[in-house]
N, C-alpha and C. Protein backbone atom coordinates (compact mmCIF):
# COMPACT_ATOMS: atom_id res chain seq x y z
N UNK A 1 -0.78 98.65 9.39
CA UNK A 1 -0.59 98.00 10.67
C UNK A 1 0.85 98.25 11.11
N UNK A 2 0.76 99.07 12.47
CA UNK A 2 2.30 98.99 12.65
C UNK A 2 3.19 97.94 13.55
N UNK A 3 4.28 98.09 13.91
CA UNK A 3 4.91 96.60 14.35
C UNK A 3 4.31 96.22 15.34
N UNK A 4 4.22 97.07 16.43
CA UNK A 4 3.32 96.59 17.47
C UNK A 4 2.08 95.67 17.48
N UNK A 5 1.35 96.24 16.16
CA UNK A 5 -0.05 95.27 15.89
C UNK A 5 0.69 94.25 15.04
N UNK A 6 1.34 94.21 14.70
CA UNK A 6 1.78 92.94 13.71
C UNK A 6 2.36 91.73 15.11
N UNK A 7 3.23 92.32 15.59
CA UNK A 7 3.83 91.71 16.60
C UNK A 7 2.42 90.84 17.53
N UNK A 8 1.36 91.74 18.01
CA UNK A 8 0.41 91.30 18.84
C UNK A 8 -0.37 90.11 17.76
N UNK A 9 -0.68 90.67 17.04
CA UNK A 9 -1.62 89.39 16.01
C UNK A 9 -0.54 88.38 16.16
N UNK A 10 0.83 88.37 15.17
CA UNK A 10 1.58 86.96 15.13
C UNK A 10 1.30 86.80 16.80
N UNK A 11 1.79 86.72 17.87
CA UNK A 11 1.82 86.57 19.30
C UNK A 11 0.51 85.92 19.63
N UNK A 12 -0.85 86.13 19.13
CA UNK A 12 -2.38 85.97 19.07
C UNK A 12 -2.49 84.21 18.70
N UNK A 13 -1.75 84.69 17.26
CA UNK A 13 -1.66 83.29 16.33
C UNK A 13 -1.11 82.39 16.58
N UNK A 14 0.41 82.44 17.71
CA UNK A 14 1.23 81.24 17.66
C UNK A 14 0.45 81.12 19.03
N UNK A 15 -0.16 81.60 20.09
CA UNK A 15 -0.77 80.92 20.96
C UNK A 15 -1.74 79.83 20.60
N UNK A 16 -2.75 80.56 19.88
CA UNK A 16 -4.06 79.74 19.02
C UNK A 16 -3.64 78.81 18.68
N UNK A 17 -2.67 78.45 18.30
CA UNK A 17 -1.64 77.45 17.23
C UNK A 17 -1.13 76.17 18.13
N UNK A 18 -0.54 76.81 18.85
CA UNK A 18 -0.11 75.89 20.02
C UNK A 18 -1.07 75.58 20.81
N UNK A 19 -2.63 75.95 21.00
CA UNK A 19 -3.13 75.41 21.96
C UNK A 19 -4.04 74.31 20.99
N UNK A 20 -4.25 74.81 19.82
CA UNK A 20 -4.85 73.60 18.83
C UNK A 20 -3.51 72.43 18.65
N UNK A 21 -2.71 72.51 18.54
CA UNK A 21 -1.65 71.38 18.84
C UNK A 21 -1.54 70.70 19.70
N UNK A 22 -1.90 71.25 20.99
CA UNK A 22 -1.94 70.78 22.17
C UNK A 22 -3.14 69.79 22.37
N UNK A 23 -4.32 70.48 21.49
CA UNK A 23 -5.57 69.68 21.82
C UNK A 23 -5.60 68.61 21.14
N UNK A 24 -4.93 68.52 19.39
CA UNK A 24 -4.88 67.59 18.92
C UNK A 24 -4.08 66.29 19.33
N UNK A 25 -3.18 66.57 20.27
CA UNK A 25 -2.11 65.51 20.80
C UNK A 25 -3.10 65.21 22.10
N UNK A 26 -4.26 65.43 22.68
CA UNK A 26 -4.86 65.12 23.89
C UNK A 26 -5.86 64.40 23.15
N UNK A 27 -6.27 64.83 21.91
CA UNK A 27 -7.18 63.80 21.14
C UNK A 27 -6.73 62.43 21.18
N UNK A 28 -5.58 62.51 20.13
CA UNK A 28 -4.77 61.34 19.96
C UNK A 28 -4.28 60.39 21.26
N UNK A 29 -4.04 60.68 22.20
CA UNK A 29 -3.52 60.24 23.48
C UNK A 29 -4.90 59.50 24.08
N UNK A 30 -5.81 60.19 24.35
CA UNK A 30 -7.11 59.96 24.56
C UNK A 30 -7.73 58.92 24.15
N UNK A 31 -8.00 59.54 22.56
CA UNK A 31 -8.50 58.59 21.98
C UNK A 31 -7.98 57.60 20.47
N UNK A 32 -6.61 57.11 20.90
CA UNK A 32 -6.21 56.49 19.60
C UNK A 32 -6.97 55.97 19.00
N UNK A 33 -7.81 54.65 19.88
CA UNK A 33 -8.41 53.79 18.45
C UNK A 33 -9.53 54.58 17.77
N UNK A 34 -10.19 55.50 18.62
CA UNK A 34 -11.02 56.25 17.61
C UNK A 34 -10.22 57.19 16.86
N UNK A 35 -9.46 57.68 17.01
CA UNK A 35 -8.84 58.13 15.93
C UNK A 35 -8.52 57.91 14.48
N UNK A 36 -7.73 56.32 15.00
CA UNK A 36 -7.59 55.19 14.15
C UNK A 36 -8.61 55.23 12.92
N UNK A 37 -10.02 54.88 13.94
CA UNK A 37 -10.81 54.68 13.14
C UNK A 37 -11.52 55.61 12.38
N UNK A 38 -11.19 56.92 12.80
CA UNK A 38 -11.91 58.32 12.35
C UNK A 38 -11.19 58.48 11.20
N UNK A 39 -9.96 58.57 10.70
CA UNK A 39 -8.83 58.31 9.57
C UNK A 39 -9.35 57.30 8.64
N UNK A 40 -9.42 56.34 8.94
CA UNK A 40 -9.98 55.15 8.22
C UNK A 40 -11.30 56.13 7.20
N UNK A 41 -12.12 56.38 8.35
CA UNK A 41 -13.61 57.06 7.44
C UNK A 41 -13.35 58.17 6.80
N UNK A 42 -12.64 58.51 7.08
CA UNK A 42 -12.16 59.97 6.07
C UNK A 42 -11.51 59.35 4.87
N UNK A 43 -10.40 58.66 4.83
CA UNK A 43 -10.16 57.94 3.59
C UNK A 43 -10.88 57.22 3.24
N UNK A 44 -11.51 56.37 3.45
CA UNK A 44 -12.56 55.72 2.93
C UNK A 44 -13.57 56.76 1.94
N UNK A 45 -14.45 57.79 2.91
CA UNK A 45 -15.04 58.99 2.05
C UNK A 45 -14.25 59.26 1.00
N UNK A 46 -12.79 59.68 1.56
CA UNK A 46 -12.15 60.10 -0.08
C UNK A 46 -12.13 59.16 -1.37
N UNK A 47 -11.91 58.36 -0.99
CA UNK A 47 -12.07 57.06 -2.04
C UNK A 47 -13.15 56.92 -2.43
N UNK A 48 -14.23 56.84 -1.88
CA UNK A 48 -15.27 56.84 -2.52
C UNK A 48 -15.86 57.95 -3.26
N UNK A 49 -15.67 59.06 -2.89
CA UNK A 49 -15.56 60.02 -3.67
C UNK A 49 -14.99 60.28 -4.80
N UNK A 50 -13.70 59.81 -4.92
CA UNK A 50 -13.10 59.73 -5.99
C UNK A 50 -13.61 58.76 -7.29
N UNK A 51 -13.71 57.78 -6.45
CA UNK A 51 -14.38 56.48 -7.44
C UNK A 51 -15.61 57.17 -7.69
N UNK A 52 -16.60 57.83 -7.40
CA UNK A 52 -18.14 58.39 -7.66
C UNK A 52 -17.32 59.13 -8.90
N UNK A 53 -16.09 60.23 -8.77
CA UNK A 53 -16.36 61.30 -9.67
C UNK A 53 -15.71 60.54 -10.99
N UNK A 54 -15.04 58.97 -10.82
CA UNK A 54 -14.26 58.99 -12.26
C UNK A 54 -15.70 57.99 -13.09
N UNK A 55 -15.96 56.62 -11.92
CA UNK A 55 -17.50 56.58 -12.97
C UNK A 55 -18.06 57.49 -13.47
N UNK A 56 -18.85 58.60 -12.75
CA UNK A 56 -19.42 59.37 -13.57
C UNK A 56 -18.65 60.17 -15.02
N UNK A 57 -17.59 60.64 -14.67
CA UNK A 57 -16.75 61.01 -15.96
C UNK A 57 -16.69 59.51 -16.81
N UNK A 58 -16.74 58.72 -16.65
CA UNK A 58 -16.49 57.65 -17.47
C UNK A 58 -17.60 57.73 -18.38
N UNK A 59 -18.99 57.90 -17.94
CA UNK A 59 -20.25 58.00 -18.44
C UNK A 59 -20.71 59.14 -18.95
N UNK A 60 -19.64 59.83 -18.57
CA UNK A 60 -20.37 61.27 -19.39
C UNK A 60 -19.43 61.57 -20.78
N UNK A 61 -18.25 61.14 -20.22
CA UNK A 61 -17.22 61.35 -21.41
C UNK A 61 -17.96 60.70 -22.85
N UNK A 62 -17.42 61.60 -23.90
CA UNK A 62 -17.68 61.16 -25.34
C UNK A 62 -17.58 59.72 -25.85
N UNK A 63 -16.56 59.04 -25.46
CA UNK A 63 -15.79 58.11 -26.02
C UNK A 63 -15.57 57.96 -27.07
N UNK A 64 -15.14 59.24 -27.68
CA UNK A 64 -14.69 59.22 -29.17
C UNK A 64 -13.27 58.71 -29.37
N UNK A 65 -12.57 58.71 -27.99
CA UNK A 65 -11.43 58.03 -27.84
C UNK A 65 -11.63 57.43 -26.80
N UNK A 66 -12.01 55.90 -26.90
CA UNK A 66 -12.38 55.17 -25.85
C UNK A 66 -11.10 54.68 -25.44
N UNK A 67 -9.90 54.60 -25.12
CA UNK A 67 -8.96 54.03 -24.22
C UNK A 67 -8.39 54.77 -23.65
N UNK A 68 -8.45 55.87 -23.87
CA UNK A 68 -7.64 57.35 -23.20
C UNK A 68 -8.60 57.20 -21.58
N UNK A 69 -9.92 57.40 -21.64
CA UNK A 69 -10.21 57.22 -20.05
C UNK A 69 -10.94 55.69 -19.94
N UNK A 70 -10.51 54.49 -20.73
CA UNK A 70 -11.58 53.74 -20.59
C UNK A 70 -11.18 52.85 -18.44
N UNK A 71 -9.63 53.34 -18.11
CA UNK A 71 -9.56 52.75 -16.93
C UNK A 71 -10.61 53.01 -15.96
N UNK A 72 -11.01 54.46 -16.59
CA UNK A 72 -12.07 55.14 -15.16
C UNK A 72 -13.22 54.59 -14.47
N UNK A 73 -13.95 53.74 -15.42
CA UNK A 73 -14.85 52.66 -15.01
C UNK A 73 -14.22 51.69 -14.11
N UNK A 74 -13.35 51.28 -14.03
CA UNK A 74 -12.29 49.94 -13.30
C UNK A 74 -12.05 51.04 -11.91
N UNK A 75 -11.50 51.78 -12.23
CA UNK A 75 -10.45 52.65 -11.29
C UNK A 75 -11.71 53.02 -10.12
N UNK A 76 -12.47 53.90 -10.83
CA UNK A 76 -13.87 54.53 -9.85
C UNK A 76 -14.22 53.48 -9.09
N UNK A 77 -14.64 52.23 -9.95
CA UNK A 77 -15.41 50.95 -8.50
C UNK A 77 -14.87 50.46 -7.77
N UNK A 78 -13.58 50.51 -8.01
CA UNK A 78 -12.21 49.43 -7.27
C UNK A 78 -12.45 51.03 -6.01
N UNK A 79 -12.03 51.90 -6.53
CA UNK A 79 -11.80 53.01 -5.16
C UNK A 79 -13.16 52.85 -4.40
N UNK A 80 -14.25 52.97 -5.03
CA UNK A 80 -15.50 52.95 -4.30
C UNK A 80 -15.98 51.36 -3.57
N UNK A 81 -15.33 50.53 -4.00
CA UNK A 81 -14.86 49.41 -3.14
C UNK A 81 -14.42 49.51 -1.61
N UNK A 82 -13.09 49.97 -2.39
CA UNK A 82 -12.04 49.91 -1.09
C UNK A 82 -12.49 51.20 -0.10
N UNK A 83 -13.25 52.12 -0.35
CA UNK A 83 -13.68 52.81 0.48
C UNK A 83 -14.35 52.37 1.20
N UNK A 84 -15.67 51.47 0.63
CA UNK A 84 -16.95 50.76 1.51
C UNK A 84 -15.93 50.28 2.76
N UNK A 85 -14.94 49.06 1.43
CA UNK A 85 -14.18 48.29 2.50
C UNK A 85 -13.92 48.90 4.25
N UNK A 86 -12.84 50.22 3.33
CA UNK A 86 -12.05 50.87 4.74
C UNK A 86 -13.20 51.64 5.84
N UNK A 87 -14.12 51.74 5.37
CA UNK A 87 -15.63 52.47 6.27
C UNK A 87 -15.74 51.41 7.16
N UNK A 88 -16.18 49.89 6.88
CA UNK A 88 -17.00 48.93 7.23
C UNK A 88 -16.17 48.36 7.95
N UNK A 89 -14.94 48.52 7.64
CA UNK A 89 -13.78 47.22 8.29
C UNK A 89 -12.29 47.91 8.63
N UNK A 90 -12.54 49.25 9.60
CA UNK A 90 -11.09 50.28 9.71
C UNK A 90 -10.40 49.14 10.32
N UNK A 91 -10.56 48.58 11.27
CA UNK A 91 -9.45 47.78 11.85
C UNK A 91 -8.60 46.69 11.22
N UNK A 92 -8.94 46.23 10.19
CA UNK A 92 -8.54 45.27 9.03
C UNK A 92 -7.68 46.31 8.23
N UNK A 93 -8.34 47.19 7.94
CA UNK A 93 -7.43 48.52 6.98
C UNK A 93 -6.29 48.55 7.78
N UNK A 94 -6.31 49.23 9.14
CA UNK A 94 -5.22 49.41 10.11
C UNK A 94 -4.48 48.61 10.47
N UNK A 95 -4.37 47.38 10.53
CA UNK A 95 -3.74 46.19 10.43
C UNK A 95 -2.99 45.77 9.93
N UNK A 96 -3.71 46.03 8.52
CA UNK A 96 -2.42 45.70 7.17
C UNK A 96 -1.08 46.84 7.33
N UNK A 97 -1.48 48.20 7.66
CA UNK A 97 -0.09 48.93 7.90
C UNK A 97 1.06 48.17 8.03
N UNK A 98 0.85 47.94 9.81
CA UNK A 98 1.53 47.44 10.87
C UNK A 98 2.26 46.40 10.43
N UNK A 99 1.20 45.31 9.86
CA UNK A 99 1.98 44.12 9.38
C UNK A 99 3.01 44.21 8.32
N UNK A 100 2.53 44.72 7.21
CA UNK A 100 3.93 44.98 6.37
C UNK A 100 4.95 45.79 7.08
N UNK A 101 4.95 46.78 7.95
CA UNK A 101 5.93 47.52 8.43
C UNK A 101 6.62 45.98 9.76
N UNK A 102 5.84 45.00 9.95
CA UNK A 102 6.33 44.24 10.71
C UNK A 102 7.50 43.41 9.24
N UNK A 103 6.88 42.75 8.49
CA UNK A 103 7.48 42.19 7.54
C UNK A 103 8.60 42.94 6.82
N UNK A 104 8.59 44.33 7.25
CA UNK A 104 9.94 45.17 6.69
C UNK A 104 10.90 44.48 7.33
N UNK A 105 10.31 45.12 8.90
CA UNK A 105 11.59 44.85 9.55
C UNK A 105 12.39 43.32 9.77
N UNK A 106 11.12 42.23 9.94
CA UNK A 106 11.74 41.52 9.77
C UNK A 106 13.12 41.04 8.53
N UNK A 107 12.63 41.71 8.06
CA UNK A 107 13.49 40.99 6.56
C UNK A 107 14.63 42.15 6.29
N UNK A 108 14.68 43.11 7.01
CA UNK A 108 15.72 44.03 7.13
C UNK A 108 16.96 43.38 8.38
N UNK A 109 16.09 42.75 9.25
CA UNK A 109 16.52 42.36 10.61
C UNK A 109 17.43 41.33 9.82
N UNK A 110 16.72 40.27 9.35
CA UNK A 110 17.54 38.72 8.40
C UNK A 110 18.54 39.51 7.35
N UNK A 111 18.33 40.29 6.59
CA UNK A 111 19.69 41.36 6.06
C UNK A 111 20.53 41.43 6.91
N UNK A 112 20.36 42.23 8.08
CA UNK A 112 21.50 42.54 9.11
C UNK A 112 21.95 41.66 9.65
N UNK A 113 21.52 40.06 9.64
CA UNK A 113 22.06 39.17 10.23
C UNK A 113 23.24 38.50 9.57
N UNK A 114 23.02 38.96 8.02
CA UNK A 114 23.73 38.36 7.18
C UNK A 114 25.37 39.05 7.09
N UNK A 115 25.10 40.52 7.39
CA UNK A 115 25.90 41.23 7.10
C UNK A 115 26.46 41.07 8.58
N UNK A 116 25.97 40.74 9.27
CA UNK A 116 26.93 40.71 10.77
C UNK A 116 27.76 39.76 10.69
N UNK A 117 27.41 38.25 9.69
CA UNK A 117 28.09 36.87 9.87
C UNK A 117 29.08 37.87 8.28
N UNK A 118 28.81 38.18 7.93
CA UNK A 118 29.87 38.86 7.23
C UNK A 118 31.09 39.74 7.93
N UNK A 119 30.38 40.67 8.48
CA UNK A 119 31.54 41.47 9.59
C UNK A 119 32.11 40.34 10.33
N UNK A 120 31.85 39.60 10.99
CA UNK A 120 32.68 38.46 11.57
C UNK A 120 33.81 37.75 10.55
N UNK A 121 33.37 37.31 9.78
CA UNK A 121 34.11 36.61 8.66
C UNK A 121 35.30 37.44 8.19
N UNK A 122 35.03 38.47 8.38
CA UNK A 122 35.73 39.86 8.10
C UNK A 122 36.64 40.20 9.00
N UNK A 123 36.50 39.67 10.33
CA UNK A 123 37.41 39.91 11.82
C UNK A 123 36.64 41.76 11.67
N UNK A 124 35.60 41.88 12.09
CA UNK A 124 35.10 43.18 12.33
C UNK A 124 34.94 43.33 13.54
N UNK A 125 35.46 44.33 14.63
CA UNK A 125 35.19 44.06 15.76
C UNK A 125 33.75 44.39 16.47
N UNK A 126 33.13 45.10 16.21
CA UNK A 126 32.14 45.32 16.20
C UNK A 126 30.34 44.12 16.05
N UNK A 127 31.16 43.08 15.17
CA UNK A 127 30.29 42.51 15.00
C UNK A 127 28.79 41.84 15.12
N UNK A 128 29.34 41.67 16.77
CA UNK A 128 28.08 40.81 17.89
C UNK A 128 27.04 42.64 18.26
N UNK A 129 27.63 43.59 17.73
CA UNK A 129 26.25 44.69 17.79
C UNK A 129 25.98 44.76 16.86
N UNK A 130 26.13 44.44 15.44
CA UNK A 130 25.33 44.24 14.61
C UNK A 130 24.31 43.25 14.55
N UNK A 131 25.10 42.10 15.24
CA UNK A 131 24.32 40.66 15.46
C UNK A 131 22.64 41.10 16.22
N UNK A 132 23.21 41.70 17.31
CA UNK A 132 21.94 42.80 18.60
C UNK A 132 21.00 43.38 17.62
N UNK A 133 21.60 44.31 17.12
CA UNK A 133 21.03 45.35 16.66
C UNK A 133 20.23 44.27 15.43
N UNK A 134 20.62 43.55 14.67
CA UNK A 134 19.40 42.65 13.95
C UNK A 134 18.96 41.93 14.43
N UNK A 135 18.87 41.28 15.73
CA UNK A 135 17.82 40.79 16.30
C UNK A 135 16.72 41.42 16.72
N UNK A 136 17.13 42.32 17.62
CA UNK A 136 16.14 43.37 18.38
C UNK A 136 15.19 43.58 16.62
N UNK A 137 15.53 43.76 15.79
CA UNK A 137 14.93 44.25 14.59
C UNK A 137 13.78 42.80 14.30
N UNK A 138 14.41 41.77 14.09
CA UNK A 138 13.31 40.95 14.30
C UNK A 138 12.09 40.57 15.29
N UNK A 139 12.83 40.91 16.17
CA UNK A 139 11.95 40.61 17.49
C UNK A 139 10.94 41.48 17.67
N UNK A 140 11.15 43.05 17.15
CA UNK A 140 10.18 43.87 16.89
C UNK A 140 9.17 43.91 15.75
N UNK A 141 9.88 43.32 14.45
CA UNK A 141 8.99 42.81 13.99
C UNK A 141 8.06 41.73 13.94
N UNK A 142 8.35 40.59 14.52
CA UNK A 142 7.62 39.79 15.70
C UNK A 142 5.95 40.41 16.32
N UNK A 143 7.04 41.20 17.05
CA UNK A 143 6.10 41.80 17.83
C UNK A 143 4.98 42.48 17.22
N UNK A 144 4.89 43.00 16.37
CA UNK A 144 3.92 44.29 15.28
C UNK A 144 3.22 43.29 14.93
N UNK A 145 3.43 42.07 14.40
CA UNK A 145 3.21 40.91 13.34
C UNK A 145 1.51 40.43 14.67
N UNK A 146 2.49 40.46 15.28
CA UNK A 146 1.28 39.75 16.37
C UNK A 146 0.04 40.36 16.81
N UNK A 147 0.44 41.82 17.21
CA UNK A 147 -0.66 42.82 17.42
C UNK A 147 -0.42 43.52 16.84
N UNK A 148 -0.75 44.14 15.77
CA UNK A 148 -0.42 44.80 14.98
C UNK A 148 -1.45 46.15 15.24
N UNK A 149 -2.41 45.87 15.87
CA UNK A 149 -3.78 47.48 16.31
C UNK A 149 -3.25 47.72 17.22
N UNK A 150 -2.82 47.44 18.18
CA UNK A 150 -2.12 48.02 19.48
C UNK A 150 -0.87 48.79 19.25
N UNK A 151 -0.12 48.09 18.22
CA UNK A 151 1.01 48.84 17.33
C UNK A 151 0.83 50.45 17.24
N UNK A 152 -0.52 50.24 16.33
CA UNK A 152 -0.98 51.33 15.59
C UNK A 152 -1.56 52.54 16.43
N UNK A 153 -2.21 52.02 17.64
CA UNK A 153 -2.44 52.73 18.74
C UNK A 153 -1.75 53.19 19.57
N UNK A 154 -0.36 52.55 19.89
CA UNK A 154 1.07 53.19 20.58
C UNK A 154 1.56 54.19 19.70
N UNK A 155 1.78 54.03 18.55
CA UNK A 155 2.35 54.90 17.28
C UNK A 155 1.19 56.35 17.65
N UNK A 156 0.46 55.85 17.69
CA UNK A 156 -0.89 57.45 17.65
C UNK A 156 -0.48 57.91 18.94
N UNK A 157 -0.73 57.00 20.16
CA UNK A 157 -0.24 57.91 21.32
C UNK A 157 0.94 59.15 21.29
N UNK A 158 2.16 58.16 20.76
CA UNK A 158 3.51 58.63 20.85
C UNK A 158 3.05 59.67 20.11
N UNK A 159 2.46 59.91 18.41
CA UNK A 159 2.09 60.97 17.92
C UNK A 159 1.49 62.33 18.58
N UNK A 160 0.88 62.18 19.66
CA UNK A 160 -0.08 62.66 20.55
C UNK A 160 0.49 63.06 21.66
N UNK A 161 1.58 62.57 22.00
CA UNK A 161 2.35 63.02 23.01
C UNK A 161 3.32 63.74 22.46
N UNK A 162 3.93 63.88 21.28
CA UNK A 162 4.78 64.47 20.70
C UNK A 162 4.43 65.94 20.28
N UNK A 163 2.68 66.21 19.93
CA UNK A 163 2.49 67.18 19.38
C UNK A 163 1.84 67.92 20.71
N UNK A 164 1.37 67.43 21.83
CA UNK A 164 1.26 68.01 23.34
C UNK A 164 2.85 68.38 23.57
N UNK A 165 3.70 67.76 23.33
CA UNK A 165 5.32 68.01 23.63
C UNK A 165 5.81 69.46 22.77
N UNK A 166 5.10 69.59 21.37
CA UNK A 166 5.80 70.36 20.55
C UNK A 166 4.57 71.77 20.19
N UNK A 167 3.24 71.42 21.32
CA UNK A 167 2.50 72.91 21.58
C UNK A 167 2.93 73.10 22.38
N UNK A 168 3.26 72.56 23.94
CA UNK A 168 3.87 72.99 24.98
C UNK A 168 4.87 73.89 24.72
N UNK A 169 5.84 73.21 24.03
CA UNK A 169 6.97 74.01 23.77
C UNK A 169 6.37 75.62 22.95
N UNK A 170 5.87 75.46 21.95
CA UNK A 170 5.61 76.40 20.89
C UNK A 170 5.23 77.49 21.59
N UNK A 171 3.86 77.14 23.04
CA UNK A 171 3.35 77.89 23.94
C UNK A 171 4.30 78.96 24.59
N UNK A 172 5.21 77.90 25.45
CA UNK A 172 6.50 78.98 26.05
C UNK A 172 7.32 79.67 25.37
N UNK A 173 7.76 79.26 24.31
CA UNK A 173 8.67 79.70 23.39
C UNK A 173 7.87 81.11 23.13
N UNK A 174 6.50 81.27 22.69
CA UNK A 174 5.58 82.36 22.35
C UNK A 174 5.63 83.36 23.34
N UNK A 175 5.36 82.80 24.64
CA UNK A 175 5.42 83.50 25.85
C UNK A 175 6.68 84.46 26.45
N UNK A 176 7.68 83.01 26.02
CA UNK A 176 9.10 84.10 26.21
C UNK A 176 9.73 85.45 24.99
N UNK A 177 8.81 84.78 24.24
CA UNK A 177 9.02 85.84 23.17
C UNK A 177 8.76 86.86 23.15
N UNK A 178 7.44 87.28 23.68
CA UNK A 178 6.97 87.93 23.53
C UNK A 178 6.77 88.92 25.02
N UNK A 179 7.79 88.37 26.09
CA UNK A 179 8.17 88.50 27.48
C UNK A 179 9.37 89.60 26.64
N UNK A 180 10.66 88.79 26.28
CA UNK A 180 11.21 89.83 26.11
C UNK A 180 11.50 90.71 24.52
N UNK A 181 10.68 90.90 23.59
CA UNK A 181 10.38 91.66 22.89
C UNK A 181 9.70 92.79 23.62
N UNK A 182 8.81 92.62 24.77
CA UNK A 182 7.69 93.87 25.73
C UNK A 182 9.20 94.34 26.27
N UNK A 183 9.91 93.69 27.13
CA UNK A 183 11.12 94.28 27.72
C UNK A 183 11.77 94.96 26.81
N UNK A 184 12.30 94.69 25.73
CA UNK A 184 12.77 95.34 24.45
C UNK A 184 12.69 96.97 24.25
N UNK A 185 11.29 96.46 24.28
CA UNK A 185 10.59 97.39 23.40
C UNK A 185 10.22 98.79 24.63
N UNK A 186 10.52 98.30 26.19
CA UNK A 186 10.39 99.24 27.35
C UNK A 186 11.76 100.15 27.43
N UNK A 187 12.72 99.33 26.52
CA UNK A 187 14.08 99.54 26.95
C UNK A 187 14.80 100.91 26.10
N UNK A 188 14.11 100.76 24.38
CA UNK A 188 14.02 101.68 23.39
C UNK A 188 13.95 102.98 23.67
């Protein structure tokens, strides 16, 4: 293959590339909560899958050394559990994210509050934006705490707009590339 065909295939590929990027960020934008919930069933499948293959190894294994895999029985049903779970109940799955990422911040936010009445104590001048800057941190975690699926659905948008943002780009970038590599290559 000489450069020319190498050049045209890569040129082929980063279009293809960028327009599947593009579509996946119109998915996401579109349709977060199904998304949401399409993620959910895919992990869920995996989990349950997983839990299917370690029961069965649990039952097939020898047990001539029964503690080396005896977790696999525990491990397999608990996953094949939490799979049913995350199948039957994505929005409860999706929930819990949000909320601990709410409970981060809060308690990162009450850190920074501490350390601001410290910078003060300190004559830091700066202080009262640390004070800001750990509130706003609570208040956002607040906020997550409360709706925490809508959270999760802004987060997917922004995801979705980011990767429409970063085929767009990939698109032109391809285009100009390959604009003046042809000029280049007229110029030779």
């Amino acid at each position: 293959m000489n450069w020319k065909e190498t050049m045209d295939k890569l040129h082929k590929n980063w279009i293809i590339s960028a327009v599947l990027i593009i579509l996946v960020g119109l998915v996401l934008v579109i349709f977060p909560s199904q998304t949401l919930s399409a993620i959910c069933y895919v992990l869920g499948g995996i989990a349950i899958a997983m839990g299917v293959v370690r029961t069965v190894r649990y039952f097939k294994l020898d047990h001539t050394y029964p503690y080396i895999f005896q977790s696999d029985l525990m491990v397999g049903l608990i996953a094949i559990a939490l799979g049913i779970f995350m199948i039957s109940q994505p929005k409860a799955v999706l929930s819990l994210l949000p909320f601990l990422f709410g409970l981060l911040l809060i308690g990162c936010g009450i850190g920074n509050i501490l350390r601001a009445v410290d910078a003060k104590k300190a004559q830091f001048a700066q202080w009262s934006l640390l004070l800001a800057l750990a509130i706003v941190s609570i208040v956002l975690g607040g906020v997550i705490l409360f709706n925490p699926f809508a959270v999760m659905e802004t987060v997917v948008i922004f995801i979705g707009a980011g990767l429409i943002y970063q085929g767009v780009t990939d698109l032109i970038t391809t285009l100009v590339v390959k604009k003046r590599l042809d000029e280049w290559k007229k110029s030779v």
